[in-house]
Protein backbone atom coordinates (compact mmCIF):
# COMPACT_ATOMS: atom_id res chain seq x y z
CA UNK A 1 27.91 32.46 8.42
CA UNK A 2 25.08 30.09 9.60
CA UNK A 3 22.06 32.91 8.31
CA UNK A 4 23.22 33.08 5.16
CA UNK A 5 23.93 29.55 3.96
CA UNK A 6 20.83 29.30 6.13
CA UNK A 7 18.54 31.59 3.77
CA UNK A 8 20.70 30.30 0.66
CA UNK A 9 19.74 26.60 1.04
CA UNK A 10 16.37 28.24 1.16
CA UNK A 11 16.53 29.89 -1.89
CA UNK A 12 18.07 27.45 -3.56
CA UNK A 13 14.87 25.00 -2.51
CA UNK A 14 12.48 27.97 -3.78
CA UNK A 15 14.23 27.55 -7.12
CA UNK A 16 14.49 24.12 -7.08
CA UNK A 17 10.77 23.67 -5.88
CA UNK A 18 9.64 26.00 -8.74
CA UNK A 19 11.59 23.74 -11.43
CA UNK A 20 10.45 20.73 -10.54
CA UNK A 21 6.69 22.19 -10.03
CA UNK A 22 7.04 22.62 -13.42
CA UNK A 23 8.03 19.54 -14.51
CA UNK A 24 5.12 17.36 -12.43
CA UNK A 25 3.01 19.73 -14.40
CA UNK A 26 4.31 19.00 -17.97
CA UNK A 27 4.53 15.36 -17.12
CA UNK A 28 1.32 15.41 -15.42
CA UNK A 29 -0.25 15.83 -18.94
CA UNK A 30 1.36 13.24 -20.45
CA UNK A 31 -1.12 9.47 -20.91
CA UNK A 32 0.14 7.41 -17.69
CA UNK A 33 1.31 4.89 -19.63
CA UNK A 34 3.91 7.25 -21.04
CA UNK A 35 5.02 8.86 -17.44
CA UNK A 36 5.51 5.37 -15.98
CA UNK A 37 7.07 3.66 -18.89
CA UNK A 38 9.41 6.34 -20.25
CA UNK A 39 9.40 9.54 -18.17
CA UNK A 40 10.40 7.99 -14.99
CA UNK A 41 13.08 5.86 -16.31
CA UNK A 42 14.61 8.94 -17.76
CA UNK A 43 14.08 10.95 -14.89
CA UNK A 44 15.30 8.22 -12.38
CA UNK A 45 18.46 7.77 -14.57
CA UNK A 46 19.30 11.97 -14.55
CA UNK A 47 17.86 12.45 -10.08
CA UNK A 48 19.17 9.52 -8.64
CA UNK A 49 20.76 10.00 -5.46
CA UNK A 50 22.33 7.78 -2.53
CA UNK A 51 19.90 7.88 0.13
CA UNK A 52 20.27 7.05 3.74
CA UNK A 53 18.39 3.97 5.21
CA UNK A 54 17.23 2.77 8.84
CA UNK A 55 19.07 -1.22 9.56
CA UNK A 56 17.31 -2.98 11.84
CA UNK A 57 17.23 -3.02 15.25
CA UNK A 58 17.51 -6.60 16.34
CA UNK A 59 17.59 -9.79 14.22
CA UNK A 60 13.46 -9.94 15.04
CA UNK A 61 11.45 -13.03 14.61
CA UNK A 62 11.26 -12.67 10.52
CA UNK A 63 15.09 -13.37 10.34
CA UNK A 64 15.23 -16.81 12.24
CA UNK A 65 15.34 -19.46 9.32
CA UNK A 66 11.52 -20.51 9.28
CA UNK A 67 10.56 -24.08 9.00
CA UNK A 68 9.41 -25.61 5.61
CA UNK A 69 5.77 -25.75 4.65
CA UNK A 70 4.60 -29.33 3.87
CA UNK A 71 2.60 -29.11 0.61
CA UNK A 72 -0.05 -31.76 1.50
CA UNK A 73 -3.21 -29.72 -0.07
CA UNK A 74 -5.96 -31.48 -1.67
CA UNK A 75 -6.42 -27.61 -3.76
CA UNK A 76 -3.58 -26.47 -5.53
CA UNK A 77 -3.44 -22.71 -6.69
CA UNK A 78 -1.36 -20.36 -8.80
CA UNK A 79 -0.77 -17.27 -7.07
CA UNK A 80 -0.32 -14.69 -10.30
CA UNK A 81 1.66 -11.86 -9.56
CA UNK A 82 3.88 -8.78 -11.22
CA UNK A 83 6.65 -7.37 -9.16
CA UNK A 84 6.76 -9.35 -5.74
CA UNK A 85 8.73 -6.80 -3.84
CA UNK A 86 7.19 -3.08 -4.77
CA UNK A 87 4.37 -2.21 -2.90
CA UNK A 88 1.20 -4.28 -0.67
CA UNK A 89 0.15 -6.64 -3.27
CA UNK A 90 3.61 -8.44 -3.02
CA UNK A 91 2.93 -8.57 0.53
CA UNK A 92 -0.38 -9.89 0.50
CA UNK A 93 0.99 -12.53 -2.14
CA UNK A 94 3.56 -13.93 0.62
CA UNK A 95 0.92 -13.97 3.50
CA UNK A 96 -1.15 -16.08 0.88
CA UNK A 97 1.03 -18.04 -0.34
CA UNK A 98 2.54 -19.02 3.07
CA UNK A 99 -0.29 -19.32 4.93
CA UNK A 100 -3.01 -20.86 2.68
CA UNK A 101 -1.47 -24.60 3.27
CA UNK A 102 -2.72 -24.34 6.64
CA UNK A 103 -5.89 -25.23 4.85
CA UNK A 104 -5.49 -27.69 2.76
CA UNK A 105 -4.86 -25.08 -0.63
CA UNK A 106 -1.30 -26.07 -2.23
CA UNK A 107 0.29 -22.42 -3.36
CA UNK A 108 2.07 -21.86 -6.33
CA UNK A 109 3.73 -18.12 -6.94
CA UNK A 110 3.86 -17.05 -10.94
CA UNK A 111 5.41 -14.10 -11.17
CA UNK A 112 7.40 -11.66 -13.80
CA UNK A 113 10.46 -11.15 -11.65
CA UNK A 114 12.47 -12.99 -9.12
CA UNK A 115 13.71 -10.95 -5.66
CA UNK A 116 13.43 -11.33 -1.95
CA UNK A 117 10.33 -12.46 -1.39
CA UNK A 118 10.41 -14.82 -3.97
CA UNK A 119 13.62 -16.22 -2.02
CA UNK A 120 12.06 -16.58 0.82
CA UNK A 121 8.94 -18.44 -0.11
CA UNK A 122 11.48 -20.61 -1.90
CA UNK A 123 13.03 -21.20 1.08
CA UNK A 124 10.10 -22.24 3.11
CA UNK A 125 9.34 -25.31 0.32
CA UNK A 126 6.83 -23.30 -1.79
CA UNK A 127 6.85 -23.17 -5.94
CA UNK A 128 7.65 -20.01 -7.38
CA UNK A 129 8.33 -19.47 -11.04
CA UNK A 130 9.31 -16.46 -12.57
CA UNK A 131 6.98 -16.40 -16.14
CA UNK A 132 8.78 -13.40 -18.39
CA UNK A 133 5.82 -13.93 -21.38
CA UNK A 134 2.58 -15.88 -22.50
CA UNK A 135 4.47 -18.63 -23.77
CA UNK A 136 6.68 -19.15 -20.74
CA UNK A 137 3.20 -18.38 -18.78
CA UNK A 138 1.17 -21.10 -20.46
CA UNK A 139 3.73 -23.93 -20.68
CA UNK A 140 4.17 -22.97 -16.21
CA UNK A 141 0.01 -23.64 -16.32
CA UNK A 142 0.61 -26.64 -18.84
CA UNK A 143 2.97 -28.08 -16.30
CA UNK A 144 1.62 -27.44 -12.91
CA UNK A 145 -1.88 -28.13 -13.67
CA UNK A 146 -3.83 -26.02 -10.81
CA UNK A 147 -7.25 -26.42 -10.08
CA UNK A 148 -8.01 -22.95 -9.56
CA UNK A 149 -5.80 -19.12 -10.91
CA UNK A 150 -5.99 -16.30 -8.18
CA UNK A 151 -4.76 -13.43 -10.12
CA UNK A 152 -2.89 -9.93 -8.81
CA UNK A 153 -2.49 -7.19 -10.72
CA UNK A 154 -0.89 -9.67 -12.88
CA UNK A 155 0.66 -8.35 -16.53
CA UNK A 156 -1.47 -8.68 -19.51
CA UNK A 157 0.35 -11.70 -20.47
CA UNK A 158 -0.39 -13.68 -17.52
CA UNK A 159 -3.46 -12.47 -17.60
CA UNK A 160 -4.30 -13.89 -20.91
CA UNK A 161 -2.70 -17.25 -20.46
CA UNK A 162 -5.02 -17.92 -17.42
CA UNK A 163 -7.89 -17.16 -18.55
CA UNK A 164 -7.35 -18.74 -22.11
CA UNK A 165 -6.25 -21.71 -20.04
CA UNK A 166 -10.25 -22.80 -18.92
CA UNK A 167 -9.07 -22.62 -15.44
CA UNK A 168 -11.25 -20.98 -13.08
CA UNK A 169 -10.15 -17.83 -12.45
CA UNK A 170 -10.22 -15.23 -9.13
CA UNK A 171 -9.29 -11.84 -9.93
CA UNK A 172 -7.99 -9.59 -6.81
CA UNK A 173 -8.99 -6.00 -7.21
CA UNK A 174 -6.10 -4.56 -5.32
CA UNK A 175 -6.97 -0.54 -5.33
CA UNK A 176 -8.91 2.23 -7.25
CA UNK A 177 -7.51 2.08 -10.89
CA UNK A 178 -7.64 5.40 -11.67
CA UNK A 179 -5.13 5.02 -15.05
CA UNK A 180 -7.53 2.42 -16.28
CA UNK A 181 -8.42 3.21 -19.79
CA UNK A 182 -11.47 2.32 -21.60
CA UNK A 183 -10.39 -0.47 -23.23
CA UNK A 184 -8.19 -1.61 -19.90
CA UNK A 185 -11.97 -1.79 -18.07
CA UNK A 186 -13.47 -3.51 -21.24
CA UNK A 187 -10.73 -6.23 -20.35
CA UNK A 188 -11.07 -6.01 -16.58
CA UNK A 189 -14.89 -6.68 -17.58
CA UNK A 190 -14.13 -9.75 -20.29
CA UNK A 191 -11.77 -10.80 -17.11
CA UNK A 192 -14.72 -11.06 -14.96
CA UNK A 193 -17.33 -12.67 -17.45
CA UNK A 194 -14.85 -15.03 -17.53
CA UNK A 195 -14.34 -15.99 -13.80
CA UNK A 196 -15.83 -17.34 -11.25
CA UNK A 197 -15.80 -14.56 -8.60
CA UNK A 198 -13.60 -11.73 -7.78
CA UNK A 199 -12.36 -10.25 -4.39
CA UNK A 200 -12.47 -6.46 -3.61
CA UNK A 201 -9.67 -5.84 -0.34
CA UNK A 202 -11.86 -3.14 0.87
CA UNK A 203 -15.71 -2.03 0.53
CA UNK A 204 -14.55 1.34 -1.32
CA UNK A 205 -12.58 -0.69 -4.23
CA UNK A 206 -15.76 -2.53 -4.32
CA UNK A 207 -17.56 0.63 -4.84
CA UNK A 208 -15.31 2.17 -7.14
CA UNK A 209 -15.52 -1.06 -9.37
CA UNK A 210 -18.81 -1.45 -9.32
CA UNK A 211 -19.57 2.07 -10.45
CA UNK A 212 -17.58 1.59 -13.92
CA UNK A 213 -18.17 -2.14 -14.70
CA UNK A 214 -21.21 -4.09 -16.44
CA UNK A 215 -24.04 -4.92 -14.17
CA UNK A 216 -23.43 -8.55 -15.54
CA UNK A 217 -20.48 -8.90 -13.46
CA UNK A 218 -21.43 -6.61 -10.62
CA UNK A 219 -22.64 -9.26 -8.46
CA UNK A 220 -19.20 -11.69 -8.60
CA UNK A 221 -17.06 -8.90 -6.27
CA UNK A 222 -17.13 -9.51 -2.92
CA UNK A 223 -14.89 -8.13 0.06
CA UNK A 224 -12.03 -9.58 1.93
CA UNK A 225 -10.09 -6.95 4.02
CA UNK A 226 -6.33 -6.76 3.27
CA UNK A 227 -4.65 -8.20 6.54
CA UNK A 228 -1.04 -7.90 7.90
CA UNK A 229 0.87 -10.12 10.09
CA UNK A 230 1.11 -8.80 13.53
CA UNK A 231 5.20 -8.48 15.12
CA UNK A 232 5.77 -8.92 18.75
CA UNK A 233 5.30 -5.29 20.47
CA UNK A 234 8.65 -4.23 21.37
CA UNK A 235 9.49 -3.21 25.15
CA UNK A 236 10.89 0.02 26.09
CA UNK A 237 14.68 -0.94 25.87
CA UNK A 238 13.66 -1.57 22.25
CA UNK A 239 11.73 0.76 21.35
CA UNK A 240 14.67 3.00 23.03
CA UNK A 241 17.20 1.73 20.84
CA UNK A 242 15.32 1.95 17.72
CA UNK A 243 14.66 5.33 18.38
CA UNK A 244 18.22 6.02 18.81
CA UNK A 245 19.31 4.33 15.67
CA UNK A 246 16.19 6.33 13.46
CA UNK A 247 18.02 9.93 15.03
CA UNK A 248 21.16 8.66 13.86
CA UNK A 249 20.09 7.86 10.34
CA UNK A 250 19.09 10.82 10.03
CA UNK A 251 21.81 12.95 12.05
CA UNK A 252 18.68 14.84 14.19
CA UNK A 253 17.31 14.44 17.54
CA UNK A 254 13.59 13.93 18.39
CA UNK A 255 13.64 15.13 22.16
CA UNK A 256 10.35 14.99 23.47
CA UNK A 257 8.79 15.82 19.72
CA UNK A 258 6.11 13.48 18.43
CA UNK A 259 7.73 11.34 15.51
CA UNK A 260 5.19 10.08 12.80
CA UNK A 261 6.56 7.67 10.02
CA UNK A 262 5.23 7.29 6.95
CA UNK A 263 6.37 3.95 5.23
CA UNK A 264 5.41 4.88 0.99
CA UNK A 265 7.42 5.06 -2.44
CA UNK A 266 8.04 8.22 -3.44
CA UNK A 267 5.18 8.28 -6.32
CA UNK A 268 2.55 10.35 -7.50
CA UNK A 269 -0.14 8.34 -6.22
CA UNK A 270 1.23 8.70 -2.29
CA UNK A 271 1.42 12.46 -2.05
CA UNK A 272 4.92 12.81 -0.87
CA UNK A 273 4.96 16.50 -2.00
CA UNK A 274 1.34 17.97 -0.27
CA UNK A 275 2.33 15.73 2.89
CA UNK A 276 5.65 17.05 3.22
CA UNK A 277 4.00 20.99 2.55
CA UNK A 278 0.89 20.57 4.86
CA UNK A 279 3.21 19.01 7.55
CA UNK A 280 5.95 22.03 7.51
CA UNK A 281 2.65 24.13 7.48
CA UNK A 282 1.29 22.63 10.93
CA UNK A 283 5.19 22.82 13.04
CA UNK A 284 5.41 26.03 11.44
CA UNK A 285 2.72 27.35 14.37
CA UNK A 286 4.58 25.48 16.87
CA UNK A 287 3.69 21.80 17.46
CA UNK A 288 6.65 19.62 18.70
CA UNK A 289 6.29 16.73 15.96
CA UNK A 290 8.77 15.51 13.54
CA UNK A 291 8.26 13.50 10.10
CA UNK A 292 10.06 10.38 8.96
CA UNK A 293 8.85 9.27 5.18
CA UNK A 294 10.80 5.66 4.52
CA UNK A 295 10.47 4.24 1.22
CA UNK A 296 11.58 3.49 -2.48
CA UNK A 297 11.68 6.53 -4.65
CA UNK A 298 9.91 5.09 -7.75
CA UNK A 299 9.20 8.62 -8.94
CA UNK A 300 12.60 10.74 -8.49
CA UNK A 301 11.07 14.05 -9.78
CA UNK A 302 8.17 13.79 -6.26
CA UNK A 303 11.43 12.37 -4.13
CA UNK A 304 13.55 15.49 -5.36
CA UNK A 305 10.23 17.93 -5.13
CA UNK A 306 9.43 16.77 -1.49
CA UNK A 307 12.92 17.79 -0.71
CA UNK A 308 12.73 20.69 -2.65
CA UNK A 309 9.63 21.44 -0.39
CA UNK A 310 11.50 20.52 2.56
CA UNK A 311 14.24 22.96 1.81
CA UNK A 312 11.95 25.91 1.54
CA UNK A 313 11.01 25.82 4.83
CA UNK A 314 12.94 27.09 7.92
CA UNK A 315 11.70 23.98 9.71
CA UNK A 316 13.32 21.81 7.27
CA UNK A 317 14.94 19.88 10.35
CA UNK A 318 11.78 18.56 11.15
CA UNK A 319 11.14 16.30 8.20
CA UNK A 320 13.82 13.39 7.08
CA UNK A 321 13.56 11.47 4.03
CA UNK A 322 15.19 8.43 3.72
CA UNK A 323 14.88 5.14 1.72
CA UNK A 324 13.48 1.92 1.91
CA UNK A 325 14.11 0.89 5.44
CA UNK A 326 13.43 -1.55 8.42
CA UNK A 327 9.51 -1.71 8.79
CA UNK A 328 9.85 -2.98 12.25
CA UNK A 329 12.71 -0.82 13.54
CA UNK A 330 10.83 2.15 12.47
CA UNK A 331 7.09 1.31 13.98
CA UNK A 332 8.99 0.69 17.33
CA UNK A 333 10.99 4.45 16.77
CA UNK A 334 7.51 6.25 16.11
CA UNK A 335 4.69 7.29 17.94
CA UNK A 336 2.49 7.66 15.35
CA UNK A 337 1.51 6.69 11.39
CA UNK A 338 0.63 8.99 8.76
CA UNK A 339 -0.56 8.52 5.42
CA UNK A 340 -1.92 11.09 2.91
CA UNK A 341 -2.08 9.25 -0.34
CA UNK A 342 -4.57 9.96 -3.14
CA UNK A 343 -5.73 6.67 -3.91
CA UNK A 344 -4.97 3.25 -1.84
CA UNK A 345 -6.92 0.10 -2.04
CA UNK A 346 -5.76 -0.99 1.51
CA UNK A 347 -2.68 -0.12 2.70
CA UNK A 348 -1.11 -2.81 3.92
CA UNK A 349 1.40 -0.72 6.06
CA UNK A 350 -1.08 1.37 7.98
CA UNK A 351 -2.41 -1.85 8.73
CA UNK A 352 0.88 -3.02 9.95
CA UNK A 353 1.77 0.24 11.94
CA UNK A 354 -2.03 -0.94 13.91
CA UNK A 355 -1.11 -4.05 14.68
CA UNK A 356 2.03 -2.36 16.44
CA UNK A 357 0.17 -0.53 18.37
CA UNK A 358 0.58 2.90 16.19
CA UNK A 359 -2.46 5.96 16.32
CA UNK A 360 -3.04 6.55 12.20
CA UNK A 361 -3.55 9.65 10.26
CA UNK A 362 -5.12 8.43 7.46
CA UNK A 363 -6.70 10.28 4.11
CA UNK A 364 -10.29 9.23 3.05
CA UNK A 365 -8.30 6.15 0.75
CA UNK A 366 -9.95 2.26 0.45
CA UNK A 367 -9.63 1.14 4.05
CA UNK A 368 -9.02 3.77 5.73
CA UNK A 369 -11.79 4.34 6.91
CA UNK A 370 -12.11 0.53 8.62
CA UNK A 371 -8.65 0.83 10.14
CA UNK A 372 -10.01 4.21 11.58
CA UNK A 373 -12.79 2.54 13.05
CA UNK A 374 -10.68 -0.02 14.94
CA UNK A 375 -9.19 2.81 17.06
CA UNK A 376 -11.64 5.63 16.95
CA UNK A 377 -10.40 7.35 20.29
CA UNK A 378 -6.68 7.86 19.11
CA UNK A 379 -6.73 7.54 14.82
CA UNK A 380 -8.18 10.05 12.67
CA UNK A 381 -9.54 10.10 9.17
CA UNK A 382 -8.87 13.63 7.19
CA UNK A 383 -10.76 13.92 3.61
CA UNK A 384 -8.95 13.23 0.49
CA UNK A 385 -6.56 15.96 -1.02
CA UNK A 386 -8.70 15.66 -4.33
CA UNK A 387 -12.24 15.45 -2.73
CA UNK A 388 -14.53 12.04 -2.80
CA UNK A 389 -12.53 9.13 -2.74
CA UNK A 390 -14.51 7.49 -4.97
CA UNK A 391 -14.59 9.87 -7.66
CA UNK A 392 -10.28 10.19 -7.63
CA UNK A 393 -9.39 10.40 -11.19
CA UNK A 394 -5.83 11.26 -13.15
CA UNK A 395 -6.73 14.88 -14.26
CA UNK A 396 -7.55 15.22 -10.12
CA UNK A 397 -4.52 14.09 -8.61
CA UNK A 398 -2.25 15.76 -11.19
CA UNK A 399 -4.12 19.11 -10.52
CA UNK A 400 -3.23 18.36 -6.81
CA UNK A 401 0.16 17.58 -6.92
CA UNK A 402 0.19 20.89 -8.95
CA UNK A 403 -1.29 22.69 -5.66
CA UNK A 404 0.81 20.49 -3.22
CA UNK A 405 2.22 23.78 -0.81
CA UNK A 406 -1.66 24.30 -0.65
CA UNK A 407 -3.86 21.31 -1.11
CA UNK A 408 -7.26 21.29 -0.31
CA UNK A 409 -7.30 19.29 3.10
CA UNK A 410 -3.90 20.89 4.49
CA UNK A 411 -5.83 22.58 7.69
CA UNK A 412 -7.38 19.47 8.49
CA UNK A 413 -4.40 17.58 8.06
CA UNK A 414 -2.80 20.13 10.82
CA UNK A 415 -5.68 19.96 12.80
CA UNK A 416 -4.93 16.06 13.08
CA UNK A 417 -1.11 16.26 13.70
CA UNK A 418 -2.13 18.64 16.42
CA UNK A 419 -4.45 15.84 17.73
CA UNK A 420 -2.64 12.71 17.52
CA UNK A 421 0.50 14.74 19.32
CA UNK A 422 -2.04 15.72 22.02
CA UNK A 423 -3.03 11.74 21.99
CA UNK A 424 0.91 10.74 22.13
CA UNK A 425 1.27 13.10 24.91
CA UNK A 426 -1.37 12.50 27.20
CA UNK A 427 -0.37 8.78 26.42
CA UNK A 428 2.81 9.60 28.00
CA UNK A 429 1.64 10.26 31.33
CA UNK A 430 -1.56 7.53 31.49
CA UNK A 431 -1.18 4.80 29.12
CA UNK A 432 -4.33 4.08 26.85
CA UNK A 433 -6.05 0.86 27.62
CA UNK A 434 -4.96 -1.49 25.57
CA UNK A 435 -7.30 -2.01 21.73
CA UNK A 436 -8.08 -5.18 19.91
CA UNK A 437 -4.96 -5.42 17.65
CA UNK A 438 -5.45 -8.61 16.56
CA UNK A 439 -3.76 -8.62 12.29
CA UNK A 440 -6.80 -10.51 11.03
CA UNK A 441 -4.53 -12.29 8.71
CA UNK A 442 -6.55 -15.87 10.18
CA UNK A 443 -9.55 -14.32 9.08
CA UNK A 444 -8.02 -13.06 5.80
CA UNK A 445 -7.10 -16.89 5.00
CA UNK A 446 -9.81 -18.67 5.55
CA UNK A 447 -12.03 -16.47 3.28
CA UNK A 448 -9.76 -16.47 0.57
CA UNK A 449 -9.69 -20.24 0.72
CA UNK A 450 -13.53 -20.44 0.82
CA UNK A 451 -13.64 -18.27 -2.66
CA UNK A 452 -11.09 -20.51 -3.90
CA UNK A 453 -12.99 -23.84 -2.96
CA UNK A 454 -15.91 -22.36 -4.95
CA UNK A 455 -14.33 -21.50 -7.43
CA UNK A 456 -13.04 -24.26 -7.98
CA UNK A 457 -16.01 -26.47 -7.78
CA UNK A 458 -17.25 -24.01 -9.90
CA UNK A 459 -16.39 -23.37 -13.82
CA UNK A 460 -14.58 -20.93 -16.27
CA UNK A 461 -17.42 -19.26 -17.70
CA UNK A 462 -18.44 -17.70 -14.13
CA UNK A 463 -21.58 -20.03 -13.47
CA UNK A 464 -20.86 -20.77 -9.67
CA UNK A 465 -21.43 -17.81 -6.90
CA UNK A 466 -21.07 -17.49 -3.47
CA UNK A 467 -23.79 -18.87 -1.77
CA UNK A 468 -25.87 -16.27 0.62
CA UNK A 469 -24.19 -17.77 3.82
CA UNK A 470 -20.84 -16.48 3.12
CA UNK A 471 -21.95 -13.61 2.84
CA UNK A 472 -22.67 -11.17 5.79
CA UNK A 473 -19.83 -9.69 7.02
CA UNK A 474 -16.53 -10.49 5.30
CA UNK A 475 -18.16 -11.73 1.38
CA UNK A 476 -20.99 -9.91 0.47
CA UNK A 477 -22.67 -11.21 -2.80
CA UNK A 478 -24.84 -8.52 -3.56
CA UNK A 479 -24.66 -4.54 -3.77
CA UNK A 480 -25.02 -2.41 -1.26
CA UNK A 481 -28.50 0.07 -1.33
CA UNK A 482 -25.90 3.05 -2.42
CA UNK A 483 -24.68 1.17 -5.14
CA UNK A 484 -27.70 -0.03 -7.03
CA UNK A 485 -28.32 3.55 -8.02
């Protein structure tokens, strides 16, 4: 009886793969505002599902109450924000926000919901306010009175109440906005005439920026890498037990198989589907390596297609989907890190899974290609499913979610897997020398605290720059050769 339920659970993934092909490619049409304000809410209210989740191992380091921070700055700063706890911008937010008193910059958090990370910033002694509309927005500025606004991917009303407040202002472009619209850049560009400097978190949102904004404002982006507190490696009894606990959420053993993780929402923009189809592709032929993809399904039409996907294949064993889970239990669990989004401006959990100690398989995405670089012997960077990175665009990534069982960089994604597991393996037997992990985050800091100084000292109407000694490495103040074409 095992064949035939076997080839019917098949079938029915076929089918259900086919259906819900069809519906990424009806929605795909649709203006993004539409997908992500309406679609997805209807489609998340008729697919939801229980998923399983991975606890965490130990209580860790992050769970011990932490001691207040002593708000003693001679700078204070509003921190503007959307939805703390979805995604890397929320977790760039808290690194900001609780390290920045180190130096002297007082944090404040405004943001348009409340959750865990607003708790715990809470409890560590730090402001945050949850701002629901302009009016609740401008009476928070009335009443805290900062000296300078970093902004987020803040909503359009926060947006407007800092800069009509004559604060300076700091704009953070957070990734390649590939759903902005015409008039959305006209504003991004108003924004920017408007403040006194921006930060890029990699050199490719930089680019991408620059490409589609006003020479005018050109100049004001400069580049602070996206950073991510380091955790204490674990040691083998750890990383033994958080292996065990990862097979038994979900009910499947590793053996001696390669496990890659892949900590992303289940959205459009991460490529749940084509990862899931190129990675059946590559065990199909035989390599021992299994897939664990952790994260919230924001989109439940690419959670439900992924497992559609995953169904189809006779290897289906070999990739586990599960929800939003321990970051730390499941870094220590894996061997490896893969990511195969279509657009990223730094992911902040690739970063995470290098600072653990993790080889990456990353696609051609904004800072990839720097995290690559930090471990060029055991990480490898595969192209973008859609083509040049910095030419990803709507119409591209819908027609590749279309072609997910075949996208465009599936062989050299395979070729990849087969190259990490041959890293993993050899690692096995003779340990790698130990790399530079160090999470940067000190770095990461201070710059952002030098922009905000200047900015600061600077005015509303985007007279001050960054003088040429910042510059070099970490804030450059003028455009590259490539990008003054």
């Amino acid at each position: 009886m095992t064949a035939p339920r076997t080839l019917a659970a098949r079938a029915g993934g076929r089918v259900s793969a086919l259906v819900l092909g069809v519906v990424t490619r009806a929605t795909g049409v649709l203006p993004a505002r539409v997908r992500y304000g309406y679609v997805h809410r209807t489609t998340g209210f008729l697919l939801r599902k229980p998923l399983p989740a991975l606890r965490a191992f130990d209580p860790g380091p992050g769970s011990e109450p932490a001691a207040r921070i002593a708000r003693t700055g001679d700078l204070t700063c509003v921190l503007g924000v959307g939805a703390l706890d979805i995604g890397g911008i929320g977790s760039i937010v808290e690194t900001l926000a609780s390290r920045l008193p180190a130096l002297g910059v007082t944090p404040a958090v405004f943001c348009a919901d409340d959750g865990e990370r607003a708790q715990r910033l809470r409890d560590l002694g730090l402001e945050v306010r949850s701002v629901s509309d302009r009016e609740s927005a401008v009476r928070a500025i009335q009443q805290l009175g900062p000296d300078v606004i970093q902004l987020h991917g803040a909503p359009e009303f926060l947006e407007a109440a800092a800069r009509e407040s004559g604060i300076p202002l700091v704009p953070v472009l957070h990734n390649t906005e590939i759903h902005f619209s015409p008039a959305r850049w006209r504003r991004l560009a108003h924004l920017l005439g408007r403040s006194s400097s921006a930060i890029a978190v990699s050199q490719l949102v930089r680019t991408f920026h620059v490409a589609r904004l006003p020479a005018g404002v050109q100049s004001r982006i400069t580049v602070i890498p996206n950073a991510a507190p380091g955790r204490r490696a674990p040691d083998t009894q750890q990383r033994r037990v958080a292996r065990s606990l990862l097979e038994k959420a979900v009910h499947s053993r590793f053996h001696s198989d390669v496990v890659f993780v892949c900590l992303a929402r289940y959205d459009a923009q991460k490529n749940i589907a084509g990862t899931v189809a190129s990675f059946l592709r590559c065990v199909a032929t035989g390599v021992p390596a299994q897939l664990v993809i952790a994260g919230e399904p924001s989109d439940w039409v690419e959670f439900r297609r992924s497992d559609a996907i995953r169904r189809c294949s006779p290897h289906a064993d070999r990739v586990h989907l599960l929800a939003t889970s321990d970051a730390r239990t499941l870094l220590a669990a894996a061997d490896a890190f893969l990511l195969n989004s279509f657009f990223e401006g730094w992911p902040v959990a690739a970063t995470e899974a290098w600072t653990a100690g993790l080889p990456l398989i990353l696609s051609d995405v904004g800072g990839a290609r720097e995290l690559v670089a930090r471990d060029p012997g055991r990480s490898v960077l595969i192209a973008n499913a859609v083509g040049d990175a910095n030419e990803v665009t709507d119409a591209r990534v819908e027609r590749s979610r279309w072609e997910s069982r075949h996208q465009r960089n599936s062989a050299e994604f395979g070729d990849a897997i087969r190259c990490v597991v041959d890293t993993v393996h050899r690692e096995r037997t003779v340990p790698a020398a130990s790399c530079d992990s160090s999470d940067g985050v000190d770095a990461m800091i201070a710059a952002h605290a030098r922009v905000l100084r200047l900015a600061a000292l600077g005015d509303a109407s985007g007279g001050s720059t960054l003088p040429g000694e910042l510059a070099p490495a970490v804030l450059p103040d003028r455009l590259a050769p490539e990008e003054r074409s």
